[in-house]
N, C-alpha and C. Protein backbone atom coordinates (compact mmCIF):
# COMPACT_ATOMS: atom_id res chain seq x y z
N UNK A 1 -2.51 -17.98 5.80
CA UNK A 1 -3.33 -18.02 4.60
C UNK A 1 -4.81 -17.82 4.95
N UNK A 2 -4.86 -18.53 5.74
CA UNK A 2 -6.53 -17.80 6.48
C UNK A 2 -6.81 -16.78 6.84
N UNK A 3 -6.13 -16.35 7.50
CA UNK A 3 -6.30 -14.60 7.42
C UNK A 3 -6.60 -13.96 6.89
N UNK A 4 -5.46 -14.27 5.45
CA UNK A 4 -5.89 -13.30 4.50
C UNK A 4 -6.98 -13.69 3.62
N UNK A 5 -7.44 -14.89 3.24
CA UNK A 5 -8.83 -15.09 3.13
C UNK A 5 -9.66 -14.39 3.59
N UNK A 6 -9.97 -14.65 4.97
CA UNK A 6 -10.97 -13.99 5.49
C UNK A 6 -11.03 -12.40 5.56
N UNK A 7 -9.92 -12.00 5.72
CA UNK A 7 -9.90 -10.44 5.26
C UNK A 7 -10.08 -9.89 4.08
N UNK A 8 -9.75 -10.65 2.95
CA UNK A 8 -10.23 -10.47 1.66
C UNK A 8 -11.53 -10.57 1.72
N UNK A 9 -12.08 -11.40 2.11
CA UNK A 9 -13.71 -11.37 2.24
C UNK A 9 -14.41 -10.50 3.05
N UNK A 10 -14.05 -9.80 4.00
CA UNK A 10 -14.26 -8.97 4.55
C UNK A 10 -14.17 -7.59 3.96
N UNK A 11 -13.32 -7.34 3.20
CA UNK A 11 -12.70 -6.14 2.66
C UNK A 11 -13.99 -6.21 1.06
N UNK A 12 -13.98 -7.43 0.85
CA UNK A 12 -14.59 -7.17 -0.21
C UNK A 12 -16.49 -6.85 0.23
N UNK A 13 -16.80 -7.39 1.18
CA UNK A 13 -18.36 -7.36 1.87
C UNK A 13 -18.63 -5.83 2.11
N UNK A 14 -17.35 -5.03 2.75
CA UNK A 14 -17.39 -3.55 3.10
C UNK A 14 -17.54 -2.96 2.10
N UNK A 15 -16.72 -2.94 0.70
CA UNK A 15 -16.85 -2.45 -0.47
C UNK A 15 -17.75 -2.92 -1.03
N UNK A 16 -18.49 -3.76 -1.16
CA UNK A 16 -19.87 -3.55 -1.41
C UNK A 16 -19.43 -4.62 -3.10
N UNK A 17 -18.27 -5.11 -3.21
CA UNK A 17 -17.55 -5.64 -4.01
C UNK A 17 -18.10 -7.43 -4.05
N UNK A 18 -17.93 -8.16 -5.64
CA UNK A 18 -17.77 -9.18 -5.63
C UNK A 18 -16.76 -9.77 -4.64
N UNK A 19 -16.82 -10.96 -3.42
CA UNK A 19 -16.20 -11.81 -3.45
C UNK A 19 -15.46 -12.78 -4.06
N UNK A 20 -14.30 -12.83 -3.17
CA UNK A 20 -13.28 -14.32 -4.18
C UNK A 20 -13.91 -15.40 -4.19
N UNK A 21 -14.72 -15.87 -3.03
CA UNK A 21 -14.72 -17.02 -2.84
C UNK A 21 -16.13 -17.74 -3.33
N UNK A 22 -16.54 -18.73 -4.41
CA UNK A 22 -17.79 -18.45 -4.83
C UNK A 22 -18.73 -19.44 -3.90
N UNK A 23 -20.02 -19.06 -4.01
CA UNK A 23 -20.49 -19.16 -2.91
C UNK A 23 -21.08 -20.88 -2.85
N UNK A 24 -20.86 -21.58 -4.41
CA UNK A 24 -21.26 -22.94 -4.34
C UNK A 24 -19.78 -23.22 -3.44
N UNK A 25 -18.77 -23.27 -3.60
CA UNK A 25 -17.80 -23.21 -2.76
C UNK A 25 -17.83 -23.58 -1.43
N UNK A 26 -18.11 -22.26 -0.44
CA UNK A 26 -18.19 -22.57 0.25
C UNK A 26 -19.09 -23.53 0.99
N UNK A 27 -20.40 -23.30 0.02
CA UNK A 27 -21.96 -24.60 0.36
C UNK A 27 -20.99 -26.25 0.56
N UNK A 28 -20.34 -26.38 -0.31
CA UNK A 28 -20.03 -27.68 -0.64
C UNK A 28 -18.96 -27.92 0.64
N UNK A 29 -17.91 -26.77 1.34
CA UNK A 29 -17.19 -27.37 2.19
C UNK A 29 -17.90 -27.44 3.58
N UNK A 30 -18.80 -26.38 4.08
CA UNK A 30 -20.12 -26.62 5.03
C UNK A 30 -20.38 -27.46 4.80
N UNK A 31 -20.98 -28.30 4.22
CA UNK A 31 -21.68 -29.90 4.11
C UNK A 31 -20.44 -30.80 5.08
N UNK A 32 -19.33 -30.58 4.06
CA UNK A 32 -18.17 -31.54 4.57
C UNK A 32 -18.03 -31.25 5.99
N UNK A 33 -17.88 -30.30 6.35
CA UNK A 33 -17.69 -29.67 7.84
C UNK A 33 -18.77 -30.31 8.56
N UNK A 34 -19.90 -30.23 8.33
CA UNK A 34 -21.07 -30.42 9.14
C UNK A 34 -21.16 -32.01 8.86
N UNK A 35 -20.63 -32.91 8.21
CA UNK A 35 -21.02 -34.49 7.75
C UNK A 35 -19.47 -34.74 9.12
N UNK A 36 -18.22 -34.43 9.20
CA UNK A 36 -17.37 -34.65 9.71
C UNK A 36 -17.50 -34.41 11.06
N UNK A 37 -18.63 -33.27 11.74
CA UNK A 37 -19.23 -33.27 12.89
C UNK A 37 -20.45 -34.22 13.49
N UNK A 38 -21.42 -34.49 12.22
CA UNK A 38 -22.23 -35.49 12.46
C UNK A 38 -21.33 -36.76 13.06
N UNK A 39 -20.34 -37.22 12.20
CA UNK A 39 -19.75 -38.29 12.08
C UNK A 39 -19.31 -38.75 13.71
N UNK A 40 -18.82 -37.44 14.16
CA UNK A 40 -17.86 -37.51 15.28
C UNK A 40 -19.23 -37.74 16.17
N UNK A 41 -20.35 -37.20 16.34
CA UNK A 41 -21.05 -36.88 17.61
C UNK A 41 -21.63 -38.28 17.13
N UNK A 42 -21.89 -39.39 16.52
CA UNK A 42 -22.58 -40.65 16.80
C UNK A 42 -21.06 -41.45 16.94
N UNK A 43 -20.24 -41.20 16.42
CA UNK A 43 -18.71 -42.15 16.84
C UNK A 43 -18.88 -43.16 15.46
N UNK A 44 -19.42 -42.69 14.33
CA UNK A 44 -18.36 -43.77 13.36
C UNK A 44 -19.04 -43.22 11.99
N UNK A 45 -18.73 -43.52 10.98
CA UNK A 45 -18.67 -42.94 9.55
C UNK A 45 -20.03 -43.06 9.72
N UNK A 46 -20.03 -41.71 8.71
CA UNK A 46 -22.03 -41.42 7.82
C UNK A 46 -21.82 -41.28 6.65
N UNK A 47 -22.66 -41.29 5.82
CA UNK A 47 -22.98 -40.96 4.82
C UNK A 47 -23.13 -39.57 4.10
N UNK A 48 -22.22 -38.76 4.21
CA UNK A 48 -22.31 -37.41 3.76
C UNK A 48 -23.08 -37.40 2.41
N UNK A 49 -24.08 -36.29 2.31
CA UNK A 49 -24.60 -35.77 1.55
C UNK A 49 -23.92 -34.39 1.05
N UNK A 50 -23.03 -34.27 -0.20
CA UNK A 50 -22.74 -33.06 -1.04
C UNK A 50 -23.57 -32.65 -1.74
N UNK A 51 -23.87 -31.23 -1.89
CA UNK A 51 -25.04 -31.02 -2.58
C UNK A 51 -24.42 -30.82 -4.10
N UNK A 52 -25.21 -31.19 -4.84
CA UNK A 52 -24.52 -30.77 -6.30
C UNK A 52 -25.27 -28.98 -6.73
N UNK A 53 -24.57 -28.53 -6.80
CA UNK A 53 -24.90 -27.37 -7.25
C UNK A 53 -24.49 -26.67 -8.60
């Protein structure tokens, strides 16, 4: 399923085409990604900040 995500997004960037994936979207799972890395590199829960968009 990732794959084809990312190839859809790819396919659509070449064509010069709207993307599927919208872009508050992805902002909001970067946060999560990057709060779940913070988390790990001090060794115990933070306080994630989601941005509201």
């Amino acid at each position: 399923m990732f794959y084809e995500k990312v190839r859809a997004f790819l396919v659509a960037i070449h064509a010069q085409r709207p993307v599927s994936i919208p872009a508050e979207q992805v902002v909001r799972k970067q946060a999560r990604i990057d709060g779940i890395l913070d988390s790990a590199e001090v060794g115990r829960g933070i306080e994630m900040v989601i941005p509201d968009l």
